[in-house]
Protein backbone atom coordinates (compact mmCIF):
# COMPACT_ATOMS: atom_id res chain seq x y z
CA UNK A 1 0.00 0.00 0.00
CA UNK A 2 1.19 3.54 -0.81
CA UNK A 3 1.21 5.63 2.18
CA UNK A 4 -0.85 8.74 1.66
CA UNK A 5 -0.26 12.37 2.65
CA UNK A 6 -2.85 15.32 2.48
CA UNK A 7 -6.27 15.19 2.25
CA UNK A 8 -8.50 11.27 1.68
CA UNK A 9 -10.07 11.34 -1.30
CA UNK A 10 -13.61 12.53 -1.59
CA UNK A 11 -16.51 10.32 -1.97
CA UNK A 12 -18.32 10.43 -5.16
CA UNK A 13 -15.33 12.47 -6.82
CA UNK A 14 -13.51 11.18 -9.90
CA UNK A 15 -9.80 11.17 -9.91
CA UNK A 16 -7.57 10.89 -12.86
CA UNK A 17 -4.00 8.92 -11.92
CA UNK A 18 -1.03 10.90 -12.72
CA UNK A 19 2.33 9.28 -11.71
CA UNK A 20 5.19 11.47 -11.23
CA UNK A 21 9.18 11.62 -10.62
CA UNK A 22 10.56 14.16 -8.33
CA UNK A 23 13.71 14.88 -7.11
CA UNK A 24 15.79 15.85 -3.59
CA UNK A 25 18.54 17.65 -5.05
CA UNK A 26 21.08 17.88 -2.24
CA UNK A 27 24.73 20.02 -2.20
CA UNK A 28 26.30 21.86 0.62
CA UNK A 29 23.46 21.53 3.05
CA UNK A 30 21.17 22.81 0.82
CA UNK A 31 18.09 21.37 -1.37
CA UNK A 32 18.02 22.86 -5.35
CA UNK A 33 14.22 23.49 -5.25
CA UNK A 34 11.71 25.10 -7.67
CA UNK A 35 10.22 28.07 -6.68
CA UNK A 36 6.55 27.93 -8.89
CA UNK A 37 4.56 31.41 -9.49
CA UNK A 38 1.64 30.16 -11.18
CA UNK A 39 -0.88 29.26 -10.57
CA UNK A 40 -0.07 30.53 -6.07
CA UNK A 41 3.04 30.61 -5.33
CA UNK A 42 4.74 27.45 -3.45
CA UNK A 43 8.21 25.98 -3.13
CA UNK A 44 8.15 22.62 -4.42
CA UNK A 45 10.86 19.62 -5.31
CA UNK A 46 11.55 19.68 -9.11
CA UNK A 47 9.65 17.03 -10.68
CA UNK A 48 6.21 16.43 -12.53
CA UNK A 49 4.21 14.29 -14.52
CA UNK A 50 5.47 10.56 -16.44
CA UNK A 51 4.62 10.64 -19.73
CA UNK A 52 2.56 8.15 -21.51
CA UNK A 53 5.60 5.85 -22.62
CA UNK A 54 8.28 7.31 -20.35
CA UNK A 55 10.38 5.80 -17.51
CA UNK A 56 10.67 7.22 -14.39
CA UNK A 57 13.84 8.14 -14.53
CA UNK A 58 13.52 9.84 -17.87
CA UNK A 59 10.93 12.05 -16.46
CA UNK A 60 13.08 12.82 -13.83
CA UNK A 61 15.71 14.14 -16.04
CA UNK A 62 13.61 16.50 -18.39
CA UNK A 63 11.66 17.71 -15.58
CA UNK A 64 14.57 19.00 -13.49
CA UNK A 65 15.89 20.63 -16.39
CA UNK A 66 12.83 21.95 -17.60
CA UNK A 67 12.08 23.57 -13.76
CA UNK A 68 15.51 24.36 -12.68
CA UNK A 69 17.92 24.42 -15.88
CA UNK A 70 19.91 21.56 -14.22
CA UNK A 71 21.53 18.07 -15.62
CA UNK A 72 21.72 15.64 -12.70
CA UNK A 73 23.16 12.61 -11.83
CA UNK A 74 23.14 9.12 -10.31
CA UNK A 75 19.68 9.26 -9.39
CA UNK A 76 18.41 6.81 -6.85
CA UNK A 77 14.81 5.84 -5.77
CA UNK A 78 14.65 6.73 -1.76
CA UNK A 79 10.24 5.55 -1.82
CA UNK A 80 6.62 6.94 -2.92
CA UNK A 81 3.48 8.47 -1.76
CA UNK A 82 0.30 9.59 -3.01
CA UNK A 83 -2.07 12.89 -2.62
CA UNK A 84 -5.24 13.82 -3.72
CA UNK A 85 -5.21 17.06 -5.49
CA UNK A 86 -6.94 19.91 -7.92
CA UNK A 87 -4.74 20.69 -10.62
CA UNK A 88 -5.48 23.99 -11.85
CA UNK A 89 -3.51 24.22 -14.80
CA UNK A 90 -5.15 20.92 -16.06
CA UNK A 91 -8.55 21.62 -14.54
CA UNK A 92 -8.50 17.92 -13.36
CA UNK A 93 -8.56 16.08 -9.80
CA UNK A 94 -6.08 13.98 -9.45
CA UNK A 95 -4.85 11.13 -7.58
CA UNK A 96 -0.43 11.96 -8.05
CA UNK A 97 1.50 8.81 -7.24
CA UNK A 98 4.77 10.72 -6.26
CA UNK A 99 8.29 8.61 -7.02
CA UNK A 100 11.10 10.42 -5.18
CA UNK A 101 14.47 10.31 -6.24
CA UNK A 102 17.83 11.45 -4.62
CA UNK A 103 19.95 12.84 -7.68
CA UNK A 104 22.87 14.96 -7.66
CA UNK A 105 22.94 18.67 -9.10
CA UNK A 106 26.19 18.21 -11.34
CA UNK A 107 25.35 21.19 -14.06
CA UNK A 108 23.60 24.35 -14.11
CA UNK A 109 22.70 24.32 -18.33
CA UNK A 110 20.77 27.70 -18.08
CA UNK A 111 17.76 29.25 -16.57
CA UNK A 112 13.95 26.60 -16.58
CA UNK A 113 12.46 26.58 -19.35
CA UNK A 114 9.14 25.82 -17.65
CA UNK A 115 6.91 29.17 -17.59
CA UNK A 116 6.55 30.40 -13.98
CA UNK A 117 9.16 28.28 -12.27
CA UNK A 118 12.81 29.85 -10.65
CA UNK A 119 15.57 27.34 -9.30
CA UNK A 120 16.35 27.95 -5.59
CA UNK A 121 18.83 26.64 -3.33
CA UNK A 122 17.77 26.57 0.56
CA UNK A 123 19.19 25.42 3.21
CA UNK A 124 17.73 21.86 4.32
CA UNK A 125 15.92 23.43 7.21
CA UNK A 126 14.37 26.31 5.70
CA UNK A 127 13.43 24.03 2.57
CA UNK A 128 11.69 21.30 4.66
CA UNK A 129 9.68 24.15 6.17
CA UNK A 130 9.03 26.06 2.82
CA UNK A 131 7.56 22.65 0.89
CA UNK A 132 3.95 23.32 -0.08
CA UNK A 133 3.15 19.46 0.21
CA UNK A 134 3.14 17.35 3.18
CA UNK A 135 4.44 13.81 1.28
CA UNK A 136 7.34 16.46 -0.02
CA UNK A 137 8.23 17.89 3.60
CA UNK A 138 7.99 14.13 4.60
CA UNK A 139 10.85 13.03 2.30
CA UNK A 140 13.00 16.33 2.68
CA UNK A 141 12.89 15.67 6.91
CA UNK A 142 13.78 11.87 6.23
CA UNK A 143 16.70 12.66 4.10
CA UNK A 144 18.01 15.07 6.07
CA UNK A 145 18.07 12.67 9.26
CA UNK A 146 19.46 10.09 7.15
CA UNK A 147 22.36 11.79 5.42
CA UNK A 148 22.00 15.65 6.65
């Protein structure tokens, strides 16, 4: 069973699945975040939706560049968790299976590409705090206690 973070589901309401890769990027004591405008502002880990046809992994990879303008490396799966959600942006509820990954920052390629989004380095404390998802804050804490 995937552990769940956020609000149950609601009865009666149809969710569409949407798996996703996301990514603690750690260096120096600090988490590479993305900092998303639109549509409220939040701090979130880089990261979004598999594609139809995609691995995992290879989301993870054009996400992170997309939302922070960064390769990374030697990604590693560290566990999942799922929320139920209103996505805005595709006017859809969803039920997001959330695969996190810890990957290295290795290369800064140029600014995101995806509209609305800023890379932001903050220190592991501040970032756990600043996460605008519970299953996200979870995974930062658990890291940090791990390796921090």
């Amino acid at each position: 069973m995937i552990r769940r973070f956020g609000q149950p589901p609601l009865n009666g309401r149809k969710y569409t699945r949407r798996p996703g890769a996301y990514a603690l990027l750690p260096h120096g004591g600090q988490f590479l975040v993305t900092h998303q405008s639109e549509p409220h502002p939040e701090i979130q880990l880089p990261g979004g939706g598999i594609d139809p046809g995609e691995s995992a992994i290879t989301a993870l990879h054009r996400e992170v560049l997309e939302e922070t303008g960064w390769h990374i490396a030697t990604p590693r799966k560290m566990g999942i968790f799922r929320r139920f959600v209103f996505m805005p942006e595709y006017d859809i509820w969803a039920e997001k299976i959330c695969h996190i990954f810890i990957a290295r920052p290795v290369a800064r390629m140029g600014m995101p590409s995806e509209p609305a989004h800023e890379a932001v380095w903050l220190p592991f404390s501040e970032a756990i705090e600043l996460l605008a998802n519970d299953g996200d804050q979870h995974f930062a804490a658990e890291f940090t206690r791990r390796y921090g």
